[in-house]
N, C-alpha and C. Protein backbone atom coordinates (compact mmCIF):
# COMPACT_ATOMS: atom_id res chain seq x y z
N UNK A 1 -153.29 -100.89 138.35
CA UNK A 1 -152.60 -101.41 139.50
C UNK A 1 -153.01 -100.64 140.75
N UNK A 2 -153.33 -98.98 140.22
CA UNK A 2 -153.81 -98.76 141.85
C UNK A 2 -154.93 -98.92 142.07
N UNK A 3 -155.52 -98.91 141.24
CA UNK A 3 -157.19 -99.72 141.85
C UNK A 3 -156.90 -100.72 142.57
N UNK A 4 -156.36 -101.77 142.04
CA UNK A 4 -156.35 -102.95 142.73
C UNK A 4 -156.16 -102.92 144.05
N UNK A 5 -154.94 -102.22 144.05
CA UNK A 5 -154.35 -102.14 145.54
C UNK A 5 -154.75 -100.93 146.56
N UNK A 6 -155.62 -100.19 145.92
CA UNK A 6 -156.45 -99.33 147.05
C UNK A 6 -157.90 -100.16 147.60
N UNK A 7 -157.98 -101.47 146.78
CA UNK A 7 -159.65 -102.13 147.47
C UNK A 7 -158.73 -102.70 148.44
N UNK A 8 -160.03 -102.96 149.19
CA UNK A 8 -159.70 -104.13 150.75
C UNK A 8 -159.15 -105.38 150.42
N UNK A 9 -158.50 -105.92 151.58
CA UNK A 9 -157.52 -107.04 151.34
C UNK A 9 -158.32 -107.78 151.01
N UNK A 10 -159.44 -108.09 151.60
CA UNK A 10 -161.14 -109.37 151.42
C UNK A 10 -161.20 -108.88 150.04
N UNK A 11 -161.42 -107.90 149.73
CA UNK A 11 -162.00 -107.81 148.13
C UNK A 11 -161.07 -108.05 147.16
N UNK A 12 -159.17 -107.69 147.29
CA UNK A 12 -158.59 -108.63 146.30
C UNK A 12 -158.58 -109.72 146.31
N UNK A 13 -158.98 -110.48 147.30
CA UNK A 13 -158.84 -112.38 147.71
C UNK A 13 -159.79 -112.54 146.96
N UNK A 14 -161.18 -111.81 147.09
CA UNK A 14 -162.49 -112.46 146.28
C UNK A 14 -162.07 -112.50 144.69
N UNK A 15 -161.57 -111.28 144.55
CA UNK A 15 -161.06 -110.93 142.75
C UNK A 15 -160.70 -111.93 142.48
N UNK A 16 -159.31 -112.36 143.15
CA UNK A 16 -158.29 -113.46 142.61
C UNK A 16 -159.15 -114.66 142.84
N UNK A 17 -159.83 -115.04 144.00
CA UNK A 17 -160.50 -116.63 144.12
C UNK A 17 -161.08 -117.18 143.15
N UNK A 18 -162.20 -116.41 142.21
CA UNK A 18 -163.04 -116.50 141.44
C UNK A 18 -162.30 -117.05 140.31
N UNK A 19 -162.52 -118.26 139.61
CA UNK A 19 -161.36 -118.34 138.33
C UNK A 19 -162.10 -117.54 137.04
N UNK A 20 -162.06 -117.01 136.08
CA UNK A 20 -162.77 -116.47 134.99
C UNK A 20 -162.31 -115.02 135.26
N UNK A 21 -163.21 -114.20 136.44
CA UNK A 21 -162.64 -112.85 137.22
C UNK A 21 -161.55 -112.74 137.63
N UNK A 22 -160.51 -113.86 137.99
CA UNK A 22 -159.80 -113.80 138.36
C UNK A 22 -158.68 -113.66 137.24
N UNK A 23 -158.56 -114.61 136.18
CA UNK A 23 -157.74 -113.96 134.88
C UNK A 23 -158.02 -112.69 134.54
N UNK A 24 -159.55 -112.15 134.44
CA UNK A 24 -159.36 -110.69 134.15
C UNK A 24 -158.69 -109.61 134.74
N UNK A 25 -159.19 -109.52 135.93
CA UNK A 25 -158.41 -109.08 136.87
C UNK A 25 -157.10 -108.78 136.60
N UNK A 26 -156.10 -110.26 136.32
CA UNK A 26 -154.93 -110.44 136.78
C UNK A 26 -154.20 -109.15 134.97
N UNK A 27 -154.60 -109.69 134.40
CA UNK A 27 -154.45 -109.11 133.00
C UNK A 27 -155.08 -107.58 133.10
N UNK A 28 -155.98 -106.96 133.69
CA UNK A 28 -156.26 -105.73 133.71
C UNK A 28 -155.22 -105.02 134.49
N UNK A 29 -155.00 -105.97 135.26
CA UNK A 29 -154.13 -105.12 136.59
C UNK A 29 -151.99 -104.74 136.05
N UNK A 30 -152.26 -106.02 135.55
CA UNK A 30 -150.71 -106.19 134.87
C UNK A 30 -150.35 -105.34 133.61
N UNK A 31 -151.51 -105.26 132.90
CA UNK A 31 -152.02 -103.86 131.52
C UNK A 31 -151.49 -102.23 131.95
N UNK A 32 -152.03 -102.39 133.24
CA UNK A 32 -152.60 -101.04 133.43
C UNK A 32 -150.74 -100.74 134.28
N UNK A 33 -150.27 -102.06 135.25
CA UNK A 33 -149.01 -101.79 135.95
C UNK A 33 -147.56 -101.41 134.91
N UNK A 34 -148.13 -101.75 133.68
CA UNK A 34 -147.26 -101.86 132.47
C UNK A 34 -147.04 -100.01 132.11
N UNK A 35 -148.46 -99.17 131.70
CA UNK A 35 -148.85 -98.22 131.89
C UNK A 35 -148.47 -97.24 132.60
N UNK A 36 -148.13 -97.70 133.83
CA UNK A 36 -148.05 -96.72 134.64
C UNK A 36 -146.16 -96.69 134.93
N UNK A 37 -146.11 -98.07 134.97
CA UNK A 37 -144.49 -97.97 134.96
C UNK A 37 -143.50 -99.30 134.46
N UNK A 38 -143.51 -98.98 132.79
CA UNK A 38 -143.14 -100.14 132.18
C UNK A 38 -141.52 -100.44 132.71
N UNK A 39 -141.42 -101.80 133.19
CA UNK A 39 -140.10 -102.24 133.68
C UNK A 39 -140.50 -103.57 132.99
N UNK A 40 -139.22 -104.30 133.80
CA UNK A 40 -139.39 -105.49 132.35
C UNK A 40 -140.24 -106.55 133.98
N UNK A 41 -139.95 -106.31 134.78
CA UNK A 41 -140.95 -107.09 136.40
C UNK A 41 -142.22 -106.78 135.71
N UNK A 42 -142.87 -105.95 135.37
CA UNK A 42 -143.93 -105.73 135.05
C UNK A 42 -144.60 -106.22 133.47
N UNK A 43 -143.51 -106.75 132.75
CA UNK A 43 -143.96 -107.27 131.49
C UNK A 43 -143.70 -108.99 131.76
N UNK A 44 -142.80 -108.88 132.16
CA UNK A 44 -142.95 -110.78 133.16
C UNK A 44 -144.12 -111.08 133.51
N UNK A 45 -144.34 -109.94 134.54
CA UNK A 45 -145.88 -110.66 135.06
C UNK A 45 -146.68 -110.71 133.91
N UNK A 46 -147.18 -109.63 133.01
CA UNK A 46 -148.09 -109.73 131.77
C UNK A 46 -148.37 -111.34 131.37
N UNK A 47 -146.88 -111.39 130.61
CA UNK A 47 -146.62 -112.56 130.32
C UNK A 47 -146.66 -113.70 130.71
N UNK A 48 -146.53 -113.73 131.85
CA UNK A 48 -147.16 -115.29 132.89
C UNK A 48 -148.30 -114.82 133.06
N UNK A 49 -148.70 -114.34 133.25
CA UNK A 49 -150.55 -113.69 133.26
C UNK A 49 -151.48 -114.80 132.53
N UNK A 50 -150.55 -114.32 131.24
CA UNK A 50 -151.52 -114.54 129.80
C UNK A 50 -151.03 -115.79 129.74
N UNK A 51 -149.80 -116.36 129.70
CA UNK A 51 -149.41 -117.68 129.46
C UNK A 51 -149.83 -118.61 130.25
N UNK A 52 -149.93 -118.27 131.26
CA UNK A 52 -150.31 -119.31 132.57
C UNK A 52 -151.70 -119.26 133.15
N UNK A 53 -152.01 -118.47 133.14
CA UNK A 53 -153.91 -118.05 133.04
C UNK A 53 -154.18 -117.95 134.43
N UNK A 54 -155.01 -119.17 134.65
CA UNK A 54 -155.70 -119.38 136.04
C UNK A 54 -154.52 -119.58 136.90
N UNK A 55 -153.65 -120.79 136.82
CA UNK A 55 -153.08 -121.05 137.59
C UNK A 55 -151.62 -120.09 138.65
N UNK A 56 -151.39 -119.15 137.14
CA UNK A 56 -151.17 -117.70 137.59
C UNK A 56 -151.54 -117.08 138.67
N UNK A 57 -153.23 -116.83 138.46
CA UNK A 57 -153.95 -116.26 139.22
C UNK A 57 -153.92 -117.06 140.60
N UNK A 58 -153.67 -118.44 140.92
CA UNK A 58 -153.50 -118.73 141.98
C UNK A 58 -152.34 -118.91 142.90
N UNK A 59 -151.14 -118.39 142.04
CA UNK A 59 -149.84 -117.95 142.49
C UNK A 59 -150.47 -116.49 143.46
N UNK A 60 -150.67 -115.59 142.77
CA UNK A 60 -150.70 -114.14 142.82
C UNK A 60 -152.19 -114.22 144.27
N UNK A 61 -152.66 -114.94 144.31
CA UNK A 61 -154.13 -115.44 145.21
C UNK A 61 -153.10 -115.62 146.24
N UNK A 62 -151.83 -116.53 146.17
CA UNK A 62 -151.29 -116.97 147.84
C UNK A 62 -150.34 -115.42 147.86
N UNK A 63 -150.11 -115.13 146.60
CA UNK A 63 -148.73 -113.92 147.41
C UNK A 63 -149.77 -112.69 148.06
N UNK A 64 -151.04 -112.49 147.63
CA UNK A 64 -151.42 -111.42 148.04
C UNK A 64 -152.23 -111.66 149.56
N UNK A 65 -152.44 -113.02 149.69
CA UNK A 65 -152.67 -113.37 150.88
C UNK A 65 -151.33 -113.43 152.24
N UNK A 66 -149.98 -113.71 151.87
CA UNK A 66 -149.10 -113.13 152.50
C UNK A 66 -148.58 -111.79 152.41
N UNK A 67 -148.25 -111.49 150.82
CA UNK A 67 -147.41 -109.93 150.88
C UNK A 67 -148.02 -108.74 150.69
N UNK A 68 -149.90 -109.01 150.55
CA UNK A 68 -150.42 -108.03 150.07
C UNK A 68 -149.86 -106.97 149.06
N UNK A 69 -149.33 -107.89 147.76
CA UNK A 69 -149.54 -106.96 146.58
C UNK A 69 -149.30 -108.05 145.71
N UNK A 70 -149.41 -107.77 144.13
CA UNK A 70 -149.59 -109.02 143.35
C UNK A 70 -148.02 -109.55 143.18
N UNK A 71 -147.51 -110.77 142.61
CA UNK A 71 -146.60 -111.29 142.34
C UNK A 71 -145.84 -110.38 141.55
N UNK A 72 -144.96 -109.91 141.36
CA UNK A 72 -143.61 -109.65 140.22
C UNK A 72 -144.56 -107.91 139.97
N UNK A 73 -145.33 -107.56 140.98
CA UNK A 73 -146.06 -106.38 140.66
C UNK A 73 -146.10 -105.49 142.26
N UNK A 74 -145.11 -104.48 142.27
CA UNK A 74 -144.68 -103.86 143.31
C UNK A 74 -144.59 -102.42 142.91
């Protein structure tokens, strides 16, 4: 999770745009946010991650384009 959120705002948009990179991404980032500070916000997201895939990833594509950080991952 802090990788993610220490790259440039352009370079998480590219992460998330890409569909394929963009599930990885979303699942590396939600792995690692789990890791660092398991709450149950952070196993939600996992879980819509993996369940919802791409279209996930294009939730988390508009929130980080307004709130700059991923969905249900703060």
């Amino acid at each position: 999770m802090t990788w993610f959120n220490k790259q440039s705002r352009i370079v998480q948009l590219i992460l998330l745009l890409i569909p394929v990179v963009n599930w990885v991404v979303e699942i590396f980032v939600r792995v690692t946010a789990i890791i660092e500070k398991p709450t149950l916000r952070n196993l939600i997201g996992l879980l819509l991650g993996v369940i919802l895939g791409f279209a996930f990833g294009w939730v988390d594509f508009i929130w980080v384009l307004i709130f700059n950080h991923l969905f249900l991952c703060k």
